[in-house]
C-alpha atoms as a PDB file:
ATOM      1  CA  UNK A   1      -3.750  -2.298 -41.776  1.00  0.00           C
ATOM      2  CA  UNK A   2      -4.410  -3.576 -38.113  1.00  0.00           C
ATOM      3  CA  UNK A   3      -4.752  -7.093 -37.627  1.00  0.00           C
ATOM      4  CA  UNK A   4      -7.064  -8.268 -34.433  1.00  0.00           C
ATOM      5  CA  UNK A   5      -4.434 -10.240 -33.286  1.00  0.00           C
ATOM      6  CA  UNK A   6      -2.389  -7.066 -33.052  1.00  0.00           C
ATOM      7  CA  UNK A   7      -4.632  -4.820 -31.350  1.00  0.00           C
ATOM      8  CA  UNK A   8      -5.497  -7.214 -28.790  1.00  0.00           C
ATOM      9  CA  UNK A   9      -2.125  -7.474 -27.980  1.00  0.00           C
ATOM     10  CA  UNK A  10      -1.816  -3.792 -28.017  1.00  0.00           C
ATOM     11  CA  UNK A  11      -5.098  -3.665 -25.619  1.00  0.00           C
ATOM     12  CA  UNK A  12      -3.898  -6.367 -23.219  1.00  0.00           C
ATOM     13  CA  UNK A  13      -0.174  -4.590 -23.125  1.00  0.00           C
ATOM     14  CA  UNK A  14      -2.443  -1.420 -22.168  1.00  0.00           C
ATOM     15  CA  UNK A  15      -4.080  -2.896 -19.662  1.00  0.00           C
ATOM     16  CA  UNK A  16      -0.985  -4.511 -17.795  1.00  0.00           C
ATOM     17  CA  UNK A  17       0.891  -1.254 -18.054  1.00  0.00           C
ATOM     18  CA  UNK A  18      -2.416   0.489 -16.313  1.00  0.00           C
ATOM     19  CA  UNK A  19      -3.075  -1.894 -13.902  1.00  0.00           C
ATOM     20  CA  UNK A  20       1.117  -2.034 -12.436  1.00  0.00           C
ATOM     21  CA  UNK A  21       0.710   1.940 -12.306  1.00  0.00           C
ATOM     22  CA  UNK A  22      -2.564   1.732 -10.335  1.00  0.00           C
ATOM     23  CA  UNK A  23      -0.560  -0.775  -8.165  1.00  0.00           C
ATOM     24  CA  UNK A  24       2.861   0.994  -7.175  1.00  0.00           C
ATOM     25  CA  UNK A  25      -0.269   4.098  -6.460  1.00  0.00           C
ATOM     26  CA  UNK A  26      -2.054   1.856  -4.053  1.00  0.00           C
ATOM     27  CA  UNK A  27       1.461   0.994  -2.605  1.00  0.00           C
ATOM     28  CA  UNK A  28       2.736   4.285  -2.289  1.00  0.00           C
ATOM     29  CA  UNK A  29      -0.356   5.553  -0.522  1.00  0.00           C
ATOM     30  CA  UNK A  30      -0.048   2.742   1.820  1.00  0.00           C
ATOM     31  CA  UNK A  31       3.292   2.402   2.635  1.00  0.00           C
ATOM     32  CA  UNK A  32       3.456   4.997   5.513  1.00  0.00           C
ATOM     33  CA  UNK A  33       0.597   3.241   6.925  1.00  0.00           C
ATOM     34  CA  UNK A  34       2.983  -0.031   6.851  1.00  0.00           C
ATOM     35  CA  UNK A  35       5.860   1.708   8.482  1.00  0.00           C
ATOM     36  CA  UNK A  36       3.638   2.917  10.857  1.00  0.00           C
ATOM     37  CA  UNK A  37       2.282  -0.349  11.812  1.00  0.00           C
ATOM     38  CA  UNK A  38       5.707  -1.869  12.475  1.00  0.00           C
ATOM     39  CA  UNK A  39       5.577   0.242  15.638  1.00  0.00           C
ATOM     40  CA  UNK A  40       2.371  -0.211  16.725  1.00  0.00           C
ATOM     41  CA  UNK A  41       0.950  -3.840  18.702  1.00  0.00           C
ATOM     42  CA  UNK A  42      -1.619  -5.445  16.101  1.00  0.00           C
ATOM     43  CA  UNK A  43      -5.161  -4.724  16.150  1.00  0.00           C
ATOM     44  CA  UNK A  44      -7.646  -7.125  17.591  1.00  0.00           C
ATOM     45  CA  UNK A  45     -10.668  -4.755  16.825  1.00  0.00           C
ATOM     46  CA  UNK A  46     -12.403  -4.500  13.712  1.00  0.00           C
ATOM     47  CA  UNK A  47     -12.539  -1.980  11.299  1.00  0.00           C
ATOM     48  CA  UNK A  48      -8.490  -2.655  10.767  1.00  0.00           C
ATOM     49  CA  UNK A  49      -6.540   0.064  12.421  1.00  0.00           C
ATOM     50  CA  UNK A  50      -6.338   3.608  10.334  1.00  0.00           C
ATOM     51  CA  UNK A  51      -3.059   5.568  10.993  1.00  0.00           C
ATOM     52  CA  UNK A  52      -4.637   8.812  10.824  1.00  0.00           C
ATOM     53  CA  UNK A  53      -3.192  12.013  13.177  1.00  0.00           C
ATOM     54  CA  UNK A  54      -2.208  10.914  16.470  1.00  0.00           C
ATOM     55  CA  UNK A  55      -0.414   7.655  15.346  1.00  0.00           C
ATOM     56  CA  UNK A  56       0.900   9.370  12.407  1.00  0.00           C
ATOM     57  CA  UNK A  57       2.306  12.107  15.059  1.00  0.00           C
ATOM     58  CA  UNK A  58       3.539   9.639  17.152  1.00  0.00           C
ATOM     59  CA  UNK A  59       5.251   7.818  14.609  1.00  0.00           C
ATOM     60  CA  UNK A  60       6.534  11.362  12.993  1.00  0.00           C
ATOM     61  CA  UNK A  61       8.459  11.442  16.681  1.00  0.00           C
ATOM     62  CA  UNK A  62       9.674   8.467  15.846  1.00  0.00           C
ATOM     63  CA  UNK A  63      11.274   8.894  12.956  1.00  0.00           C
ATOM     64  CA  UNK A  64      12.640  12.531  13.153  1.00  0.00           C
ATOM     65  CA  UNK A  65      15.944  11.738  11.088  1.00  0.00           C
ATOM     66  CA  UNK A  66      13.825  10.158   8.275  1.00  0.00           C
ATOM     67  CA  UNK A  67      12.515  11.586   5.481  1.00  0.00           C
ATOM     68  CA  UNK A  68       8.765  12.479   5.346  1.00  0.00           C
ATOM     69  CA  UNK A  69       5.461  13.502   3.037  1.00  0.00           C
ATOM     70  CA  UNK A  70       3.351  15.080   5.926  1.00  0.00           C
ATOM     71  CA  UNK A  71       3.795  13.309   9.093  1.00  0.00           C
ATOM     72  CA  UNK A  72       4.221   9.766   7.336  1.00  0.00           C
ATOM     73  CA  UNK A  73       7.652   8.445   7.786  1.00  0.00           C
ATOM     74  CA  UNK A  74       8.502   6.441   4.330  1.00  0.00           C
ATOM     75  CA  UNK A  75      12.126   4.879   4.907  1.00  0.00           C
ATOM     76  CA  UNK A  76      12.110   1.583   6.380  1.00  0.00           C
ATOM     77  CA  UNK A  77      14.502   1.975   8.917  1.00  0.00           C
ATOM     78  CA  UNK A  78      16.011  -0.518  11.981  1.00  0.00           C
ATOM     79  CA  UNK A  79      13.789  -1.963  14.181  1.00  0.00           C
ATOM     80  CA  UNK A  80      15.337  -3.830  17.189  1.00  0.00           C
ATOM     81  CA  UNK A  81      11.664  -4.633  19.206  1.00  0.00           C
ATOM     82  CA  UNK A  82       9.288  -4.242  16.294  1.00  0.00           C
ATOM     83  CA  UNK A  83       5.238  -4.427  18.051  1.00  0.00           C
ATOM     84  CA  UNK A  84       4.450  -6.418  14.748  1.00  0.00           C
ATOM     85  CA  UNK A  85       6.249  -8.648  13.221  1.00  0.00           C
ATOM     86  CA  UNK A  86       3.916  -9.585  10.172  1.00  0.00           C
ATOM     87  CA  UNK A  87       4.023  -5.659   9.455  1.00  0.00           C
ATOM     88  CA  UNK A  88       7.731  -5.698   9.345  1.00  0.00           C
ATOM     89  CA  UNK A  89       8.240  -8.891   7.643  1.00  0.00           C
ATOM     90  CA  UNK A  90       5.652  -7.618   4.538  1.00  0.00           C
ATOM     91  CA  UNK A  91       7.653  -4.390   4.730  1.00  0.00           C
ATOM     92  CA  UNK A  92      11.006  -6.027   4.176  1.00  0.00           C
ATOM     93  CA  UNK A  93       9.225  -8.289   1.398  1.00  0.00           C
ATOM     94  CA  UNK A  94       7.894  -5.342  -0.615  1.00  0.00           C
ATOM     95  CA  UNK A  95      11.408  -3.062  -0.588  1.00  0.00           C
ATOM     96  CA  UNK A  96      13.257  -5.904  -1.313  1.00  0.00           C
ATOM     97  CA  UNK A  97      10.930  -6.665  -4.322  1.00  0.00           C
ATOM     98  CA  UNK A  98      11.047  -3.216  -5.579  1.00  0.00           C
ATOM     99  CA  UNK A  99      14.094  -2.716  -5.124  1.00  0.00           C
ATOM    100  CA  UNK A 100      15.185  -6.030  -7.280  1.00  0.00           C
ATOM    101  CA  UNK A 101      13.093  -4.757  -9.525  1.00  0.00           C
ATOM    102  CA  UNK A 102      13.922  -1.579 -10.358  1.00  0.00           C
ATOM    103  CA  UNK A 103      17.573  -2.505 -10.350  1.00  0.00           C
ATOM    104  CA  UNK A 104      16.194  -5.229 -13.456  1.00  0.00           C
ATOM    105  CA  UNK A 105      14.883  -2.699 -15.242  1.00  0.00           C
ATOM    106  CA  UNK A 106      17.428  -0.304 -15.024  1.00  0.00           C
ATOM    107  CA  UNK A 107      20.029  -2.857 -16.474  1.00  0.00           C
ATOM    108  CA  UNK A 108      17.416  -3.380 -19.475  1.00  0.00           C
ATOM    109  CA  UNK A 109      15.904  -0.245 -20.165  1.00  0.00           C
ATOM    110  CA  UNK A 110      18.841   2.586 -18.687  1.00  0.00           C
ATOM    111  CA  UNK A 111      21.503   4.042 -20.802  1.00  0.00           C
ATOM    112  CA  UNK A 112      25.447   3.490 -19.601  1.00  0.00           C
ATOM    113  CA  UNK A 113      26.537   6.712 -18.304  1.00  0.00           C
ATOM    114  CA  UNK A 114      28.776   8.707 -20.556  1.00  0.00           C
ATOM    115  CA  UNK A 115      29.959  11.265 -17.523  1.00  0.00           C
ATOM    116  CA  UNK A 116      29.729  12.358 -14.741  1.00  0.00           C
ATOM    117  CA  UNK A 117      26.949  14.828 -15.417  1.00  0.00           C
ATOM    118  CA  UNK A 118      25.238  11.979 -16.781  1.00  0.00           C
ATOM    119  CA  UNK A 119      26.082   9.764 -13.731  1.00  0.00           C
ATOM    120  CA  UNK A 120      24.219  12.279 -11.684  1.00  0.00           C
ATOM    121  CA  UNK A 121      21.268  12.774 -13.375  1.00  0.00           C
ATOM    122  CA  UNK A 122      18.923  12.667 -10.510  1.00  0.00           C
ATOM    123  CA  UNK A 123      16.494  10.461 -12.964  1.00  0.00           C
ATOM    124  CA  UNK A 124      18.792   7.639 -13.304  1.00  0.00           C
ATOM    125  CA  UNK A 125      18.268   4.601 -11.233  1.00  0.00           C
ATOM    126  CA  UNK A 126      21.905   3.701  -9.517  1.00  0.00           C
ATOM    127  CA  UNK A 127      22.410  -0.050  -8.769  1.00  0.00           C
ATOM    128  CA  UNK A 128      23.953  -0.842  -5.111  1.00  0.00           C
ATOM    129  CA  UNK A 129      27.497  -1.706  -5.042  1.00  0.00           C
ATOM    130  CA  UNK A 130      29.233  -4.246  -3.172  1.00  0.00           C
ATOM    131  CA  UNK A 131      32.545  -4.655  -1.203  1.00  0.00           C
ATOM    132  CA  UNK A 132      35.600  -3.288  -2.847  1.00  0.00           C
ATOM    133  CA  UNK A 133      37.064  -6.531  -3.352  1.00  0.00           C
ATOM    134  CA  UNK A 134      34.113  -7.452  -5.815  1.00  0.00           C
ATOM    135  CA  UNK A 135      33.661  -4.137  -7.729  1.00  0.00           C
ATOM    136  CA  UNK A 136      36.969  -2.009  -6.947  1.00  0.00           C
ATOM    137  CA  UNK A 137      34.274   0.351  -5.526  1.00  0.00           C
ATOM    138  CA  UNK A 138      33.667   1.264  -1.916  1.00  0.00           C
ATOM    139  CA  UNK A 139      29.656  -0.185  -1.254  1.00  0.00           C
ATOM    140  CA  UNK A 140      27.075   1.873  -2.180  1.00  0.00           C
ATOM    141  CA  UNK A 141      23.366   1.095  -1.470  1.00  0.00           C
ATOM    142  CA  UNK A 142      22.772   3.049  -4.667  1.00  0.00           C
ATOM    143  CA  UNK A 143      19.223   4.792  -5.475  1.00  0.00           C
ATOM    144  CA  UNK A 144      17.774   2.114  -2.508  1.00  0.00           C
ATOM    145  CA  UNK A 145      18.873   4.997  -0.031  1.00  0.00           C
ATOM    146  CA  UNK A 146      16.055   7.218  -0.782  1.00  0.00           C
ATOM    147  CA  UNK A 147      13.396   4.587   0.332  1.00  0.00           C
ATOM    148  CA  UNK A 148      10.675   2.245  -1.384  1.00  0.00           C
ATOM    149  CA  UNK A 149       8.736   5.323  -2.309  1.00  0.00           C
ATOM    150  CA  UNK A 150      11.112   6.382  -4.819  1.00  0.00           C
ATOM    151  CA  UNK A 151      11.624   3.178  -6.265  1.00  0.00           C
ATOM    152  CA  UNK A 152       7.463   2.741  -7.030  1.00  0.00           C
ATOM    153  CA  UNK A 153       7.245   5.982  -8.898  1.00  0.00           C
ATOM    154  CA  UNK A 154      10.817   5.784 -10.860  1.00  0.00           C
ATOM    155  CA  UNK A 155       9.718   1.755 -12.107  1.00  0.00           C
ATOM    156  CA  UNK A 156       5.954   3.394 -12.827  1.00  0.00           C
ATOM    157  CA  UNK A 157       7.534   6.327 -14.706  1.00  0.00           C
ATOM    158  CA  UNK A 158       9.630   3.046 -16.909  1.00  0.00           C
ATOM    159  CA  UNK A 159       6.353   1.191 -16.996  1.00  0.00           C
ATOM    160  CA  UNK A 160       4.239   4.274 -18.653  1.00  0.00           C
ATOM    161  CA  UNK A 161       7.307   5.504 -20.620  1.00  0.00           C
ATOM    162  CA  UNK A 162       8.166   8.351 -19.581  1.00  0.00           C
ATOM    163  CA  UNK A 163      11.033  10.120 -21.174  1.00  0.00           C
ATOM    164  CA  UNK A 164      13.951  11.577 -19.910  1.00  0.00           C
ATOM    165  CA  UNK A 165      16.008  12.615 -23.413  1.00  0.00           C
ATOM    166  CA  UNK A 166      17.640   9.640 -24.220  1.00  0.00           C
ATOM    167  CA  UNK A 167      18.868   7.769 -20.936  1.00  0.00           C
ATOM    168  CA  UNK A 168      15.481   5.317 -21.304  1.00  0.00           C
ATOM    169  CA  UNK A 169      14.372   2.782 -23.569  1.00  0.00           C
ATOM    170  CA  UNK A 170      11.481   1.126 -23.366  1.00  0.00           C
ATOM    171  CA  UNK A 171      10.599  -2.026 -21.015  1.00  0.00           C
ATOM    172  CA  UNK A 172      10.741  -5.234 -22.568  1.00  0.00           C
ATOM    173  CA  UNK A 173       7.312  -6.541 -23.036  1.00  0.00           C
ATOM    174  CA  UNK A 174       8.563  -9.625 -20.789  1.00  0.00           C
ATOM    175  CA  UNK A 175      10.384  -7.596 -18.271  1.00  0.00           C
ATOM    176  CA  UNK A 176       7.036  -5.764 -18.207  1.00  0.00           C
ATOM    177  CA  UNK A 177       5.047  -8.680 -17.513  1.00  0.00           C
ATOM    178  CA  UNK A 178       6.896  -9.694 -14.757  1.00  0.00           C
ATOM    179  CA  UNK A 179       7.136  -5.423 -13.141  1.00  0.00           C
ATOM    180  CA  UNK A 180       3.008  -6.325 -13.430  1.00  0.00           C
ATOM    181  CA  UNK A 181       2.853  -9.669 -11.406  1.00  0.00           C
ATOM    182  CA  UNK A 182       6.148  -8.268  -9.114  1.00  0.00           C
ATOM    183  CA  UNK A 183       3.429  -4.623  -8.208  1.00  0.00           C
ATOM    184  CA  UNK A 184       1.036  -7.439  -7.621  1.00  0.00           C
ATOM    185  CA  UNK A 185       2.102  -9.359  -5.197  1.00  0.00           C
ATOM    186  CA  UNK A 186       3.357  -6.110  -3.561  1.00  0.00           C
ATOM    187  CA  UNK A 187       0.349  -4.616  -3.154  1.00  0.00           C
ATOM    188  CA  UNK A 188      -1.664  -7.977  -1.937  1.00  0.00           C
ATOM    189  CA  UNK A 189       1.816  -8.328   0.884  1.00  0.00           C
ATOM    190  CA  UNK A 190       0.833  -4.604   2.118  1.00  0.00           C
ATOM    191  CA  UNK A 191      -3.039  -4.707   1.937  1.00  0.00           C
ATOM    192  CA  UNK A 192      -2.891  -8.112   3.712  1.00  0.00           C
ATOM    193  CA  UNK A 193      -0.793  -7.320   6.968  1.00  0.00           C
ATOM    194  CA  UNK A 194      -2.502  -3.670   7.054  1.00  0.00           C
ATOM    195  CA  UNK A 195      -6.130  -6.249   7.037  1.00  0.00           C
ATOM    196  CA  UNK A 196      -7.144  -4.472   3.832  1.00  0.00           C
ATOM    197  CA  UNK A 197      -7.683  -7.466   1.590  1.00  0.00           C
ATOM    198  CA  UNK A 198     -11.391  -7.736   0.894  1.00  0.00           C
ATOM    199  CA  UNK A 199     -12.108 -10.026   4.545  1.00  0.00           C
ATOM    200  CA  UNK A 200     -15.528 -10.160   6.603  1.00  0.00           C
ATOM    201  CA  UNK A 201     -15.965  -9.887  10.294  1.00  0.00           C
ATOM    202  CA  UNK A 202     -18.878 -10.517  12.241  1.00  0.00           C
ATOM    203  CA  UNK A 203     -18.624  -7.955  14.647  1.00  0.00           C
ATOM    204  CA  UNK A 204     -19.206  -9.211  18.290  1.00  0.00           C
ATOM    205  CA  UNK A 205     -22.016  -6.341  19.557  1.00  0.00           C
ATOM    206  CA  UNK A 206     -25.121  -6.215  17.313  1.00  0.00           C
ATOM    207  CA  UNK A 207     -27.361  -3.588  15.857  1.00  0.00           C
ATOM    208  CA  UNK A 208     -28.184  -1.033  18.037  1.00  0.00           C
ATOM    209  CA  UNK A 209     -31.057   0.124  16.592  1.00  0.00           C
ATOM    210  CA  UNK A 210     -32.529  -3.474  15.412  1.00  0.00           C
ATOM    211  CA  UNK A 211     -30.428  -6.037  17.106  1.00  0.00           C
ATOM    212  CA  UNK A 212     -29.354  -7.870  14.371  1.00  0.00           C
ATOM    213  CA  UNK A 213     -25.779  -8.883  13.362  1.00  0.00           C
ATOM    214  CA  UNK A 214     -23.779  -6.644  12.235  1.00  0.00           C
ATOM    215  CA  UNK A 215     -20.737  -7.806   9.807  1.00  0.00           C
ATOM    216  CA  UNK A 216     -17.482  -5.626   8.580  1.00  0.00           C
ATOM    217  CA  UNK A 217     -16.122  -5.329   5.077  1.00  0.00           C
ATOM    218  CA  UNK A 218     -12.563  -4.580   3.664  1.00  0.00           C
ATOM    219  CA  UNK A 219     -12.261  -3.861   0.448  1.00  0.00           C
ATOM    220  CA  UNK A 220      -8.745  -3.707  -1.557  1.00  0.00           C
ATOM    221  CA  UNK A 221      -7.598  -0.531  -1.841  1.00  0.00           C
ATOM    222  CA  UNK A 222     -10.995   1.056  -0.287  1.00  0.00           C
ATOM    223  CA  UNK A 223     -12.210   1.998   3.575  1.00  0.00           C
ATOM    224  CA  UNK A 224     -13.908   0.178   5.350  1.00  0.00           C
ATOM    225  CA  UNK A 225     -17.675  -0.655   5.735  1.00  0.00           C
ATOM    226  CA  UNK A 226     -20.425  -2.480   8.021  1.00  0.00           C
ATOM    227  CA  UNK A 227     -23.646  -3.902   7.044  1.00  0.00           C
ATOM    228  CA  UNK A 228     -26.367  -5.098   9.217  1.00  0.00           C
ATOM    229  CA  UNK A 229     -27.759  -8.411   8.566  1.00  0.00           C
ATOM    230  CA  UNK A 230     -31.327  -7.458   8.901  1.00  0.00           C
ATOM    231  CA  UNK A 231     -31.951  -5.599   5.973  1.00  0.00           C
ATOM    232  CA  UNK A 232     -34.402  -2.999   5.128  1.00  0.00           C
ATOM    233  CA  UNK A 233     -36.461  -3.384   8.342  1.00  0.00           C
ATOM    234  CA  UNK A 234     -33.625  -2.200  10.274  1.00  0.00           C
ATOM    235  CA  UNK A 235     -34.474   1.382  11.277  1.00  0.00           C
ATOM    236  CA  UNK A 236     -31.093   2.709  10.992  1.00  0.00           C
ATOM    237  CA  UNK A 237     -30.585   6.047   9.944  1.00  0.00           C
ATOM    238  CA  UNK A 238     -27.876   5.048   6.853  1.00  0.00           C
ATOM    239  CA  UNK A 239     -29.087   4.701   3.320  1.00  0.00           C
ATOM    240  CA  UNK A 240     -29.879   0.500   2.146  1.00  0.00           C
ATOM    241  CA  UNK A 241     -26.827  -0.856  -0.360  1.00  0.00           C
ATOM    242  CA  UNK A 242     -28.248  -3.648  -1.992  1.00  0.00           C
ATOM    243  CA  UNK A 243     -31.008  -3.709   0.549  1.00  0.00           C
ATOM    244  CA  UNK A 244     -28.314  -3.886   3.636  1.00  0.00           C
ATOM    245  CA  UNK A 245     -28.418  -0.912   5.829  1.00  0.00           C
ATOM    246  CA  UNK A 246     -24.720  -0.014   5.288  1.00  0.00           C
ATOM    247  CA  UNK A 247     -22.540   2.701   7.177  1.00  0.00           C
ATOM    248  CA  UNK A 248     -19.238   4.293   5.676  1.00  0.00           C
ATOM    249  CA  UNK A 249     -16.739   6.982   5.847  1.00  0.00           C
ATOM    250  CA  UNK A 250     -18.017   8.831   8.677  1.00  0.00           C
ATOM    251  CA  UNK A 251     -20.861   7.377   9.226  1.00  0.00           C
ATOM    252  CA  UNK A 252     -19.120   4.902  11.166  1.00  0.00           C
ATOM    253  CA  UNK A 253     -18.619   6.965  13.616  1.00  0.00           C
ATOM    254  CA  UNK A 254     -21.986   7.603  14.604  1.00  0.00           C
ATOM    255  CA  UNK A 255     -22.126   3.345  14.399  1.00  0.00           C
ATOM    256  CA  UNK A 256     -19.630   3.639  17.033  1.00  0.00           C
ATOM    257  CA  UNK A 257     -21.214   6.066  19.439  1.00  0.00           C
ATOM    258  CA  UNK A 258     -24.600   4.162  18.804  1.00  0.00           C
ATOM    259  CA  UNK A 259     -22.752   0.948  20.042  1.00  0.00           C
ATOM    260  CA  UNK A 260     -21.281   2.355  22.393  1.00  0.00           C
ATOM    261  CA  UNK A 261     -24.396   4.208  24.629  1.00  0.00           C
ATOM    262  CA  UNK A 262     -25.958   0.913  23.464  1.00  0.00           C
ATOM    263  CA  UNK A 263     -22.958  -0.947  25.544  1.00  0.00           C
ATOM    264  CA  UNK A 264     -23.528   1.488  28.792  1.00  0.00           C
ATOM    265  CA  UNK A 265     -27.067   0.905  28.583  1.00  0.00           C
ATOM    266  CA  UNK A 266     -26.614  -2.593  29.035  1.00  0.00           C
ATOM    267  CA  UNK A 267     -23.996  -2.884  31.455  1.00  0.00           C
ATOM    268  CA  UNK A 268     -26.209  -0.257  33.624  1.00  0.00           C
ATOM    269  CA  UNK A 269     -29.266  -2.224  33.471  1.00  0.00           C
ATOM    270  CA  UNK A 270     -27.084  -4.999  34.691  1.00  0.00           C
ATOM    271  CA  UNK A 271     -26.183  -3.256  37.592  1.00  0.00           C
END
């Protein structure tokens, strides 16, 4: 017989495991865009800067010793004139929290190793080691070599337990709490420096079509968006969202070219 205390447990235990996966997602499909940034001067424009084919390219160039999903370079590598600092400093934040992380878990949740087959199991997590005077080990950065990327989907894989014959157990409820609030954090640290956290920007040219301000949106985890202040007796040619004329996704780019002849207009008139 279930108890209501007991299933709302169950529910809220659901809920952090589902949330921390959707998380280390939003993190993973961000973090080239991070790496990217490190390299690139920050963005005084609004929307926030996309890394979409030429930077990614560039970057690629960049980075031709690292590994790669696409063109997206995903190991955090050395950086001896970073262009921007607060990208680099929430990149170093982030792997160093996952990375602390995981290595928690797998001293809570991993089986010993038996062998050596079992040593190498490619699913096992693999603390760092340090100098040889410590462990009687030369030092090892252990499963941190192959990048934050890794690390998000082996601790999601622990969080959702997954099962890998015997060498997992499952997360402590506590130690799964704090995975939840660590992802957290995380993903607020890269969604901030990338300007992705749900800001607003009055945008410094207005309307072209009614002349009215015109004000950017961010939203965590989602692209970017522009309203115009006027409402529904603005003429332009984007469908109302809660009666705002709004532009989106591509759309945006016509916004762009409309501001933009709307820019040379002005400056020729002022000629």
């Amino acid at each position: 017989m279930h108890t209501p205390a007991l299933d709302a447990a169950a529910v809220a235990t659901m809920r952090t495991i589902t949330t921390a996966a959707e998380d280390l997602r939003a993190i993973r499909e961000q973090w080239g865009d991070l790496l990217a940034a490190i390299d690139t001067p920050p963005a005084t424009e609004w929307p926030p800067r996309e890394y979409r084919t030429v930077d990614m390219q560039a970057a690629a160039r960049d980075h031709d010793a690292d590994p790669v999903i696409g063109r997206m370079p995903l190991i955090l590598r050395e950086h001896p004139a970073p262009a921007n600092l607060d990208a680099l400093d929430a990149a170093l934040s982030v792997e160093r929290a996952l990375f602390e992380l995981a290595d928690r878990i797998a001293e809570q949740a991993q089986r010993p190793a038996v062998d050596q087959d079992d040593r190498d199991d490619p699913a096992r997590w693999h603390l760092p080691t340090h100098n040889a005077s410590v462990t009687a080990r030369a030092a090892s950065p252990g499963s941190r070599a192959y990048g934050l990327h890794w690390a998000a989907v082996w601790i999601e894989g622990r969080i959702l337990g997954e099962q890998h014959g015997d060498l997992f157990q499952p997360v402590p409820l506590r130690t799964l709490d704090e995975a939840a609030a660590t992802v957290r954090r995380a993903r607020a640290t890269v969604e901030r420096a990338l300007q992705r956290d749900g800001r607003t920007t009055e945008l410094t040219e207005p309307c072209p079509w009614c002349g009215d301000t015109l004000t950017g949106h961010t939203r965590r985890g989602g692209e970017p968006y522009v309203t115009c202040d006027r409402g529904e007796a603005c003429g332009a040619p984007v469908i109302l969202d809660g009666r705002r004329r709004t532009w989106r996704g591509a759309e945006l780019v016509g916004l762009w070219a409309a501001m933009h002849a709307a820019r040379e207009r002005a400056e020729a008139d002022a000629a």
